[in-house]
C-alpha atoms as a PDB file:
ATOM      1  CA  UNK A   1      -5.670 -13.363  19.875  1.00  0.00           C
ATOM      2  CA  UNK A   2      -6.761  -9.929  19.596  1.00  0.00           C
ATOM      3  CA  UNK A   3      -3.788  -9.130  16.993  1.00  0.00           C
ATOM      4  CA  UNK A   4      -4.871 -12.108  14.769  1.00  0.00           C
ATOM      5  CA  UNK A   5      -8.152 -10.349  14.558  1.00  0.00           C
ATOM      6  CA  UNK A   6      -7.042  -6.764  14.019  1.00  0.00           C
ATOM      7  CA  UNK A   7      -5.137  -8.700  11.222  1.00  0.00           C
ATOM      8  CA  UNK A   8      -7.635 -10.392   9.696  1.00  0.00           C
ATOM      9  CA  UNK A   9      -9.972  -7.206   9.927  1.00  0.00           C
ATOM     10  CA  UNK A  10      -7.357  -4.929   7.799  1.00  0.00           C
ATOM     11  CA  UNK A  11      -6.817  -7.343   5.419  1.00  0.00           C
ATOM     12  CA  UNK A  12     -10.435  -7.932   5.095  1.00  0.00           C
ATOM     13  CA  UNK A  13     -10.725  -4.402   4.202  1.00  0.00           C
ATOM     14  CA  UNK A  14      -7.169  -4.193   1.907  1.00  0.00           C
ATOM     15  CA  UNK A  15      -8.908  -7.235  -0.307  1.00  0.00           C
ATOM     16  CA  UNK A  16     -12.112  -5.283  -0.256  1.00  0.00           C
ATOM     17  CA  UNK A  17     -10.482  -2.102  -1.683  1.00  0.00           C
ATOM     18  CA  UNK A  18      -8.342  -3.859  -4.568  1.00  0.00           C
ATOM     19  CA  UNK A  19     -11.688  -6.133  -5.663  1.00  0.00           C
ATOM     20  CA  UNK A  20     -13.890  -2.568  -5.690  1.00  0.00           C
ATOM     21  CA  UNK A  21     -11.299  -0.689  -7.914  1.00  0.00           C
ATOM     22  CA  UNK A  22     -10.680  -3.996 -10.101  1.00  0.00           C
ATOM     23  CA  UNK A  23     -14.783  -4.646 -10.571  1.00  0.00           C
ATOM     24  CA  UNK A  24     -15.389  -1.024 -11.176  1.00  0.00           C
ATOM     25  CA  UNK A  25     -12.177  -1.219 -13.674  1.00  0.00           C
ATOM     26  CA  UNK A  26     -10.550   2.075 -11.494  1.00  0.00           C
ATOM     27  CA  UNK A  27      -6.934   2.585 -12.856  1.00  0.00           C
ATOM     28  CA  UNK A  28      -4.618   4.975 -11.769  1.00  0.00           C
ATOM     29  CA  UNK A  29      -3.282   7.797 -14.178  1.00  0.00           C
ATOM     30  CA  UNK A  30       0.217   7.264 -12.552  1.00  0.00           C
ATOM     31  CA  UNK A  31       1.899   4.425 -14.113  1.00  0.00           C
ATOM     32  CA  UNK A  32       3.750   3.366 -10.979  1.00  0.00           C
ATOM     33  CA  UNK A  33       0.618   3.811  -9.005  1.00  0.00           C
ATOM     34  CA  UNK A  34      -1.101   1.079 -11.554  1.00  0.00           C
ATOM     35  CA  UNK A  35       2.407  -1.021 -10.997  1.00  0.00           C
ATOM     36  CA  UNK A  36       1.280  -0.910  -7.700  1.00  0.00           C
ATOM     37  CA  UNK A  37      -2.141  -2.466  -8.173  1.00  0.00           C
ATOM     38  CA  UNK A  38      -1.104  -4.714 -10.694  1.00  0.00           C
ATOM     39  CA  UNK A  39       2.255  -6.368  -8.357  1.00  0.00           C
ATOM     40  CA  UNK A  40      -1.190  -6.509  -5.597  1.00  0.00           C
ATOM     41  CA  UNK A  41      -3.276  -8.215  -7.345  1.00  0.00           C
ATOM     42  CA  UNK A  42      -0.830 -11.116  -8.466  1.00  0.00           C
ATOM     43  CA  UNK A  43       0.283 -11.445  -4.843  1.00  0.00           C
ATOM     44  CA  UNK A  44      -3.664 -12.200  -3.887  1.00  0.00           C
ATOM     45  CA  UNK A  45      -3.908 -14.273  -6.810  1.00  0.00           C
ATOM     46  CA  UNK A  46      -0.969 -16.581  -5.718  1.00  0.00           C
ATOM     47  CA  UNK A  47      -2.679 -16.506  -1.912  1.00  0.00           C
ATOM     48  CA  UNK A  48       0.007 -14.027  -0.297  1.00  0.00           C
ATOM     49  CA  UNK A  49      -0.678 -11.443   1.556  1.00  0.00           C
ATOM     50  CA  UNK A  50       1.576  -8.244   0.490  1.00  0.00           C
ATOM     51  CA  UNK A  51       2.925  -6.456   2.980  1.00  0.00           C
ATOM     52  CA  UNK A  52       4.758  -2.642   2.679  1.00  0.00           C
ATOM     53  CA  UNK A  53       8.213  -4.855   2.930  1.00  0.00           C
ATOM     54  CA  UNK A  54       7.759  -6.486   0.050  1.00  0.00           C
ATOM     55  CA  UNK A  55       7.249  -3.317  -1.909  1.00  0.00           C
ATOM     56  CA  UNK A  56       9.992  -1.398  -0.230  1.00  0.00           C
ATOM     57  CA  UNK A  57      12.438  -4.158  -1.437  1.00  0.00           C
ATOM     58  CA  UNK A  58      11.155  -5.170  -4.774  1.00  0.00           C
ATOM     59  CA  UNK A  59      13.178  -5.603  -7.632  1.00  0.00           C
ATOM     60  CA  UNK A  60      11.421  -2.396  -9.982  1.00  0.00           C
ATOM     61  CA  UNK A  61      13.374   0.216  -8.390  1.00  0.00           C
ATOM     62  CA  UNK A  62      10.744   2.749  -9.660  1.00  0.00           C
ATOM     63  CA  UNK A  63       7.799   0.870  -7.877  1.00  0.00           C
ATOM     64  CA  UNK A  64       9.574   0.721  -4.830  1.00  0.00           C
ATOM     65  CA  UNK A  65      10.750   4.708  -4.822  1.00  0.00           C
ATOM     66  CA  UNK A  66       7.218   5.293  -5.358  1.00  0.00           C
ATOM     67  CA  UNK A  67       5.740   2.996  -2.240  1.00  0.00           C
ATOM     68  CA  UNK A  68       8.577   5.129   0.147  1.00  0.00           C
ATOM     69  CA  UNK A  69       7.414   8.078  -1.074  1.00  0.00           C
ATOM     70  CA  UNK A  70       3.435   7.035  -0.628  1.00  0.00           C
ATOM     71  CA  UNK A  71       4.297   5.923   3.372  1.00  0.00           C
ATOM     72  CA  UNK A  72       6.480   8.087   4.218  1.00  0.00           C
ATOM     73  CA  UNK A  73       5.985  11.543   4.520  1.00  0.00           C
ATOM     74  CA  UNK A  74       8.597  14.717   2.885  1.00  0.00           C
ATOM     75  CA  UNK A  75       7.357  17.053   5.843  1.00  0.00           C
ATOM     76  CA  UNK A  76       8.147  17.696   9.457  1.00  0.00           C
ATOM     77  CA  UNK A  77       5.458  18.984  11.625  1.00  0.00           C
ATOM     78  CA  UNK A  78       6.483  21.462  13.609  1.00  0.00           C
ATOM     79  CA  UNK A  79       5.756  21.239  17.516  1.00  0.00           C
ATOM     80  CA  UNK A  80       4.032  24.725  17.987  1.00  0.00           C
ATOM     81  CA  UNK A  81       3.642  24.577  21.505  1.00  0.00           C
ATOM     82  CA  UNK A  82       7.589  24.384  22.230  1.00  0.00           C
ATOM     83  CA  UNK A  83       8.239  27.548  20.076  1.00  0.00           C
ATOM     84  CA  UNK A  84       8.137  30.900  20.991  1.00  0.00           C
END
């Protein structure tokens, strides 16, 4: 029960963030970016919820390059306290 409302809260808040850029007419510079919130806003248009699979995996190899490289980061922190 407490998952199905930690789920409902976050997608509360992704449909919130979509419907403020789209009423304030907020585009993105980067065309893949603007895929992005384009591929979104069809998906909550035909009632599904998008998840980062579906990005990963979709067909527009440039879209999905881009999503990997938004979620997942180029850069190892180092652990500081181990090295001496």
């Amino acid at each position: 029960m407490k998952m199905e409302k930690k789920a409902k809260k976050k997608l509360f808040w992704q449909i919130y963030i979509v419907s403020e850029l789209n009423k304030d007419e907020i585009s993105f510079q980067t065309p893949a970016y603007q895929e992005i919130l384009k591929e979104y806003n069809k998906l909550i248009d035909e009632e599904i919820i998008p998840d980062a699979q579906h990005f990963i995996n979709h067909s527009d190899a440039q879209l999905s390059a881009s999503v990997i490289e938004l979620l997942f980061s180029r850069f190892q922190l180092a652990n500081w306290k181990n090295t001496e």
